[in-house]
C-alpha atoms as a PDB file:
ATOM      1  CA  UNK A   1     -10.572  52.508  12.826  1.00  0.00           C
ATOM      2  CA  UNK A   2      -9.615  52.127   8.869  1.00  0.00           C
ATOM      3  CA  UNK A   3      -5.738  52.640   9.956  1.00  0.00           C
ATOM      4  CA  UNK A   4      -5.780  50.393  12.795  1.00  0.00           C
ATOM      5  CA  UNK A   5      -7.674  47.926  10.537  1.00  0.00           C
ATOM      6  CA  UNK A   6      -4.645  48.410   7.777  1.00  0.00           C
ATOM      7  CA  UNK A   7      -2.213  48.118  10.293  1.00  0.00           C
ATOM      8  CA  UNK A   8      -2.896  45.035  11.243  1.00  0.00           C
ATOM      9  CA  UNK A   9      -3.310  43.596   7.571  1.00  0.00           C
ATOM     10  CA  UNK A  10       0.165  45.496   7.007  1.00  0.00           C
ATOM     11  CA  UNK A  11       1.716  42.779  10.054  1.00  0.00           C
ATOM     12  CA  UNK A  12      -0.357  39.945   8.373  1.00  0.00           C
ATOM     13  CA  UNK A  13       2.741  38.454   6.092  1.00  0.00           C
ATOM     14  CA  UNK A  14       1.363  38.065   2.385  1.00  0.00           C
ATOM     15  CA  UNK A  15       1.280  34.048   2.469  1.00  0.00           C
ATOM     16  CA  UNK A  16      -1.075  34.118   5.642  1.00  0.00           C
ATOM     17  CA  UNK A  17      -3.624  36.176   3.182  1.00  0.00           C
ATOM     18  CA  UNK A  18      -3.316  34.561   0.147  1.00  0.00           C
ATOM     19  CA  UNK A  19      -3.847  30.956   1.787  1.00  0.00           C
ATOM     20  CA  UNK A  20      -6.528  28.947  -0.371  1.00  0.00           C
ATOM     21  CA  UNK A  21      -8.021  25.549   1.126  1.00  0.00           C
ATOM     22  CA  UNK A  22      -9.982  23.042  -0.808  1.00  0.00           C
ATOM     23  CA  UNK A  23     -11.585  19.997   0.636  1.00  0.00           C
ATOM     24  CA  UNK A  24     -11.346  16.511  -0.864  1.00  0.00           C
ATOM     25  CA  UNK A  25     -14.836  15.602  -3.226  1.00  0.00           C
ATOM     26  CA  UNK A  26     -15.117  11.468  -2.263  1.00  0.00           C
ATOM     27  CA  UNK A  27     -17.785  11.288  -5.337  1.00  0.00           C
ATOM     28  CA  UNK A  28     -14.827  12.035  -7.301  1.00  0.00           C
ATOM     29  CA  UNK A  29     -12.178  10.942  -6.151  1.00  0.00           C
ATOM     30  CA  UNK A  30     -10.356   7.263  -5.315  1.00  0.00           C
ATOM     31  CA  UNK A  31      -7.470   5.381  -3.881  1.00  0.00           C
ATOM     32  CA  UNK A  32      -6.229   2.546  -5.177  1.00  0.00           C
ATOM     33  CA  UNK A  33      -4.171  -0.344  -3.933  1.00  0.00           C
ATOM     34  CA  UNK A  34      -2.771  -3.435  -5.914  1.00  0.00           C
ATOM     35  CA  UNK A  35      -1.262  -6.412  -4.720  1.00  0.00           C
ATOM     36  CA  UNK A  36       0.293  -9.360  -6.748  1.00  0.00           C
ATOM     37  CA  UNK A  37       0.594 -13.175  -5.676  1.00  0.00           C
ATOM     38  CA  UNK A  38       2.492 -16.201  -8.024  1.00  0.00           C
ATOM     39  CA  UNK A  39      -0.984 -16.908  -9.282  1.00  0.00           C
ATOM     40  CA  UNK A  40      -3.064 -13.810  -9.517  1.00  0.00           C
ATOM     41  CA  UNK A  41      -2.735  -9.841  -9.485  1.00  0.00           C
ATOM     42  CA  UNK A  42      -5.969  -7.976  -7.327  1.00  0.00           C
ATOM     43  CA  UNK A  43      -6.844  -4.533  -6.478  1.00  0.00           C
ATOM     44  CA  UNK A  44      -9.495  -3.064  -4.326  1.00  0.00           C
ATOM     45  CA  UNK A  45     -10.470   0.559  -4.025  1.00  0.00           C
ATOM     46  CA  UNK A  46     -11.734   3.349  -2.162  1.00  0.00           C
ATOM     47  CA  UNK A  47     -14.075   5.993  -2.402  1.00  0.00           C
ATOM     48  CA  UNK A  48     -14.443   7.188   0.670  1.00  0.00           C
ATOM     49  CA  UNK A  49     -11.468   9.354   1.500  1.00  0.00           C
ATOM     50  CA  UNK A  50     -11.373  12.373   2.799  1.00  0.00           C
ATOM     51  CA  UNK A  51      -9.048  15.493   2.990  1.00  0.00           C
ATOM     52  CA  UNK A  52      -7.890  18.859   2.433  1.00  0.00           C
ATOM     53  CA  UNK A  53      -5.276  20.288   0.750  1.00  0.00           C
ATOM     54  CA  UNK A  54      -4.426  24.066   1.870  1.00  0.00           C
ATOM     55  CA  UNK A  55      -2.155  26.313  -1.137  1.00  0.00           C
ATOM     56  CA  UNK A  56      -0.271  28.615   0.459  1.00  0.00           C
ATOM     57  CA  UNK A  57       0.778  32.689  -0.593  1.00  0.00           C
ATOM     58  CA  UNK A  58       4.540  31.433  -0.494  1.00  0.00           C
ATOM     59  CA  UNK A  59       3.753  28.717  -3.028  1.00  0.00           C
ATOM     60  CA  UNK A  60       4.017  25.563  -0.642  1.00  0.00           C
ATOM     61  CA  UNK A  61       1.202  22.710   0.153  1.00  0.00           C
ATOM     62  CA  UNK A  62      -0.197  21.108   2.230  1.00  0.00           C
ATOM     63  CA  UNK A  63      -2.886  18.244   2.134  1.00  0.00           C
ATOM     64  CA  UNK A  64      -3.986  15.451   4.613  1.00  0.00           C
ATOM     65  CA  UNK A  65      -5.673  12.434   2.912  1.00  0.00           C
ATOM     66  CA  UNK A  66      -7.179  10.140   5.764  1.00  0.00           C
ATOM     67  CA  UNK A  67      -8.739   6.830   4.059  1.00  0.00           C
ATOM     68  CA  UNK A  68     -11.064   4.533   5.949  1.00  0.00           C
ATOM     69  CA  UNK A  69      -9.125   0.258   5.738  1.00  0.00           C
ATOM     70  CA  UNK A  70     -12.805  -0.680   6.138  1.00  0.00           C
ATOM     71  CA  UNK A  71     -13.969   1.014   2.500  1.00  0.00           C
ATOM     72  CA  UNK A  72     -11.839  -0.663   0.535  1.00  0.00           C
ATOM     73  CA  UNK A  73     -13.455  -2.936  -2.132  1.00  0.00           C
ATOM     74  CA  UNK A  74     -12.237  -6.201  -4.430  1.00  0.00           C
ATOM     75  CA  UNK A  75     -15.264  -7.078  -6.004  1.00  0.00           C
ATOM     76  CA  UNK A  76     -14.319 -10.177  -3.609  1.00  0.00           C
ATOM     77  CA  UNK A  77     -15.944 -10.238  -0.144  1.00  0.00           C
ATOM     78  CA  UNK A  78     -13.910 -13.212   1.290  1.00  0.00           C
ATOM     79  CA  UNK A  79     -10.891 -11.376  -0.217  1.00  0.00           C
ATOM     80  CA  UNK A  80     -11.612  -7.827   1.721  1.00  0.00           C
ATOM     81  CA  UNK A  81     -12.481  -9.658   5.077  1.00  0.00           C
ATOM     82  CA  UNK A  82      -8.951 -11.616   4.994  1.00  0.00           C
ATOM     83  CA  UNK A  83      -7.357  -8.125   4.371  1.00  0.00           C
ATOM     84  CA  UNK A  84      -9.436  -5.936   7.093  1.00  0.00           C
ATOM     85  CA  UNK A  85      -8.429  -8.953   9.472  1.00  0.00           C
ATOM     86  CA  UNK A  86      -4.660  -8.645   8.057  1.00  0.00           C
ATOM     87  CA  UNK A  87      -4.128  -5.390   8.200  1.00  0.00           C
ATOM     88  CA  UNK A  88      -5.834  -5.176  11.616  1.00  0.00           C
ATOM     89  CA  UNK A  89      -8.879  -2.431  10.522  1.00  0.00           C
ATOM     90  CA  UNK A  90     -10.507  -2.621  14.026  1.00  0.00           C
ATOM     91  CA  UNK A  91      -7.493  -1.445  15.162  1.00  0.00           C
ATOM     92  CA  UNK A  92      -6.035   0.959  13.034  1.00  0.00           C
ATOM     93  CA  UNK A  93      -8.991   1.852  11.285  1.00  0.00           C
ATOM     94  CA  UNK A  94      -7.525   4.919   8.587  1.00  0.00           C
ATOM     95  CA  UNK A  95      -4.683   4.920   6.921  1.00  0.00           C
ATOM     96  CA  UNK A  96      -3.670   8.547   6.900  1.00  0.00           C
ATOM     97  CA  UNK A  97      -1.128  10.590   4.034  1.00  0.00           C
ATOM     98  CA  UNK A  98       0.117  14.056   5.032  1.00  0.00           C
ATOM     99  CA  UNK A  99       2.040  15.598   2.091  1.00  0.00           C
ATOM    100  CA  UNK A 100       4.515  18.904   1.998  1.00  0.00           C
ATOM    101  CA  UNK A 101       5.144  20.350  -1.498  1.00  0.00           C
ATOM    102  CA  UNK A 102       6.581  23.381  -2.617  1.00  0.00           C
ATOM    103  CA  UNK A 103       7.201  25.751  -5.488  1.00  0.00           C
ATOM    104  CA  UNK A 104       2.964  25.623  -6.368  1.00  0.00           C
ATOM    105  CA  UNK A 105       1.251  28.698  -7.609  1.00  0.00           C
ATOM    106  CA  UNK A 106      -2.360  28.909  -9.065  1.00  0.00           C
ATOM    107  CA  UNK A 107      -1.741  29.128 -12.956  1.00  0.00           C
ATOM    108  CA  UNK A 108      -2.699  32.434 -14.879  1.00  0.00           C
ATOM    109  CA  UNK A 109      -4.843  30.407 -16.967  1.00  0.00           C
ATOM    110  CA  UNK A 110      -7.015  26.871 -16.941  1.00  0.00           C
ATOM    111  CA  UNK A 111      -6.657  24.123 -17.826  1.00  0.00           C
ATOM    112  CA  UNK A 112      -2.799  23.400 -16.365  1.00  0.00           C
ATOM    113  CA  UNK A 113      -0.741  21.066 -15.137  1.00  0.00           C
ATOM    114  CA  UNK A 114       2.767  20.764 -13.199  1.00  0.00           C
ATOM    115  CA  UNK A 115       4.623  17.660 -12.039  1.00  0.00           C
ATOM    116  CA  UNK A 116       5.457  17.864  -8.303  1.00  0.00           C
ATOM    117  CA  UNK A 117       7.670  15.523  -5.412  1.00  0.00           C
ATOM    118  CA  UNK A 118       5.990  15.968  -2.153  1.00  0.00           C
ATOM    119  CA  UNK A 119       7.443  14.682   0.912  1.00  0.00           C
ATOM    120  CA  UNK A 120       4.937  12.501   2.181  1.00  0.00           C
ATOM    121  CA  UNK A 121       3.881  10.917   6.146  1.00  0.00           C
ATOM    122  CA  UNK A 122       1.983   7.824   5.575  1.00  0.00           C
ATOM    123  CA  UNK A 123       0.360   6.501   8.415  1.00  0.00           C
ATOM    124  CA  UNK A 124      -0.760   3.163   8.356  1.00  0.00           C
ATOM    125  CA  UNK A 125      -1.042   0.173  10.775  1.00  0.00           C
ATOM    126  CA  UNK A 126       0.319   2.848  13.326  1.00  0.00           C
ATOM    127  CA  UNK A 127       3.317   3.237  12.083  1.00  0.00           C
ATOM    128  CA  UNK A 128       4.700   6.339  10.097  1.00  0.00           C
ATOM    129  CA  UNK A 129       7.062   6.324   7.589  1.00  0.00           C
ATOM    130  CA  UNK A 130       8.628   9.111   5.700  1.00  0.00           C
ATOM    131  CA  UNK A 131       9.490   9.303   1.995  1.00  0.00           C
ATOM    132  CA  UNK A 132       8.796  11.329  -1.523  1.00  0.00           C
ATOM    133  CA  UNK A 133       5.958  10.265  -4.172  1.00  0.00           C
ATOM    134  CA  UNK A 134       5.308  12.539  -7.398  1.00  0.00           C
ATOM    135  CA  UNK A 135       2.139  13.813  -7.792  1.00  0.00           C
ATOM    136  CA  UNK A 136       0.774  15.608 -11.273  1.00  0.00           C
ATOM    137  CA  UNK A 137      -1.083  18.307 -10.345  1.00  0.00           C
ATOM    138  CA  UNK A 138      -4.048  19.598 -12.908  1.00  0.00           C
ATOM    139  CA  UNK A 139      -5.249  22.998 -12.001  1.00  0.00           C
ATOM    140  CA  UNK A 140      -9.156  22.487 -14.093  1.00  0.00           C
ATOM    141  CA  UNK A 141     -10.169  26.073 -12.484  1.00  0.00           C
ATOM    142  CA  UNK A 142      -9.034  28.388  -9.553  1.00  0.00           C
ATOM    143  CA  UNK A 143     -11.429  26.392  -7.487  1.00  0.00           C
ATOM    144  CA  UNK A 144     -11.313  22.454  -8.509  1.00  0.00           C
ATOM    145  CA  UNK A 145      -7.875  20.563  -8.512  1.00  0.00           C
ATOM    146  CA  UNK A 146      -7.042  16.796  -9.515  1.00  0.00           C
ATOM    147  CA  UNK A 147      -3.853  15.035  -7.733  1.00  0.00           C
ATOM    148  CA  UNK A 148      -3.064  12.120  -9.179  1.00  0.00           C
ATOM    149  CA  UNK A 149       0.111  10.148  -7.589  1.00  0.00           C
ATOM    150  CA  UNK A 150       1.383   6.340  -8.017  1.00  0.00           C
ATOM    151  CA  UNK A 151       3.690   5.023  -5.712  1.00  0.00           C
ATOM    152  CA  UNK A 152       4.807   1.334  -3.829  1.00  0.00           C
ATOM    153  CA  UNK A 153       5.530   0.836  -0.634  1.00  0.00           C
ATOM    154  CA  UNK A 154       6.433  -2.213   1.657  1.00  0.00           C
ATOM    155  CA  UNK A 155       4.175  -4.464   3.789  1.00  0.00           C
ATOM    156  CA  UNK A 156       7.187  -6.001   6.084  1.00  0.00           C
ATOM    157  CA  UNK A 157       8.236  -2.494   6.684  1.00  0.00           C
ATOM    158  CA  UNK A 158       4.808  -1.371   8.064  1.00  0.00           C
ATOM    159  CA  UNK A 159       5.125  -4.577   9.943  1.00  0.00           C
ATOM    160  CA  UNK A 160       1.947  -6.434   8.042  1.00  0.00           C
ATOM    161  CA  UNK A 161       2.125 -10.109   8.172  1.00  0.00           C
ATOM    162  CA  UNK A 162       1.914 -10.838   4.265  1.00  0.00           C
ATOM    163  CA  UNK A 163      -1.530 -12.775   3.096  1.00  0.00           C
ATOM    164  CA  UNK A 164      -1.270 -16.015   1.521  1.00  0.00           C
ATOM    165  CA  UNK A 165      -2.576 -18.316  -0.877  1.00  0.00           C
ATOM    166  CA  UNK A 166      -1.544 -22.068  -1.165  1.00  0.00           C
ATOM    167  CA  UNK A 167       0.951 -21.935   1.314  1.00  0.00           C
ATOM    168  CA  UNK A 168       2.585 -19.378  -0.892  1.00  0.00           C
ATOM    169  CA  UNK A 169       2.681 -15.151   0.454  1.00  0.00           C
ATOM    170  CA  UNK A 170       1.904 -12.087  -1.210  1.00  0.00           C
ATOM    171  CA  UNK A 171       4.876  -9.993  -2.801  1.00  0.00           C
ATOM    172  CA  UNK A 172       5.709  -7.343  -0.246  1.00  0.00           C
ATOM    173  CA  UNK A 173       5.789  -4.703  -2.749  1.00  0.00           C
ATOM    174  CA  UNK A 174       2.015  -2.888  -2.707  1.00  0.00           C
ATOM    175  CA  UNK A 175       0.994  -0.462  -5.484  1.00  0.00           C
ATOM    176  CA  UNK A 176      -0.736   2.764  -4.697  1.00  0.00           C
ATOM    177  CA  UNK A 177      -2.623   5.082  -6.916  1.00  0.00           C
ATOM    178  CA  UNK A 178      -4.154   7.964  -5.824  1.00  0.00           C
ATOM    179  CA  UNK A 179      -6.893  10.464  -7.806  1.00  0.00           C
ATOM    180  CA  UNK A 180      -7.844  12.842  -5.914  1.00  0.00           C
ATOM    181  CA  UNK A 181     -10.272  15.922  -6.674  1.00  0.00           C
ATOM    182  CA  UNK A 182     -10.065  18.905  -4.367  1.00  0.00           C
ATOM    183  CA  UNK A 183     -12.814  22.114  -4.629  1.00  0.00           C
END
């Protein structure tokens, strides 16, 4: 039984066995977007996400971020229910990240950080697009990781009719920041 048992673990290629997968901690974690009109900058925020992000034996990543367009939060009611109706949350109601990164290995020692590109599938008002964001990666122990990424993207291009105030639209340009805490 012990030799069959080894056998099997001998087929088992090393990255399948040294897979580690952390899920996303919402209480500590946040996503961010900003967006700036002629006459005033606003942001509203998330903390409801949720995810996991898998480390694999062969040093790639995975991670799947999946944010619910109703849980964002200006400070500004009026402000979030123009956006929800923009962005058409009853209909696509996440927006949804899936990220690929490689060359990622669990540090000998804690506290650590590395700078990463991922290549990134964002999801949002049904449509995917494709592209690379850096992400700083902070290993705080074997167990409890912090992503933290920044990066823009386009409203025409995810075909969202820009907001606008005084006759006069958003910039297209929309700023995301990400900081995420995965244990």
């Amino acid at each position: 039984m012990r030799s069959a048992i080894l056998a099997v673990l001998l087929l088992v290629p090393a990255a399948a066995q040294a897979q580690q997968t952390l899920t996303l901690d919402p209480g500590s974690s946040s996503v961010t977007y900003t967006l700036v009109h002629k006459l005033h900058k606003f942001s509203a925020t998330s903390k409801k996400a949720e995810g996991k992000a898998s480390l694999l034996g062969d040093g790639k990543a995975q991670v799947m971020v999946r944010v619910p367009v109703e849980s964002f939060d200006s400070d500004n009611v009026n402000r979030d229910a123009h956006m929800k109706e923009t962005v058409e949350a009853a209909k696509f109601p996440t927006v949804e990240l899936k990220a690929l990164g490689d060359g990622l290995a669990a540090p000998a020692s804690f506290p650590a950080t590395v700078k990463k590109a991922f290549k990134v599938q964002l999801l949002f008002h049904g449509i995917k697009q494709l592209f690379e964001v850096p992400v700083e990666i902070t290993w705080e122990a074997a167990n409890k990781v912090r992503a933290t990424t920044n990066f823009r993207i386009s409203l025409d291009g995810y075909k969202i009719e820009r907001p606008s105030l005084m006759f006069v639209k958003v910039d297209d340009e929309i700023a995301i920041d990400a900081k995420l805490l995965f244990q």
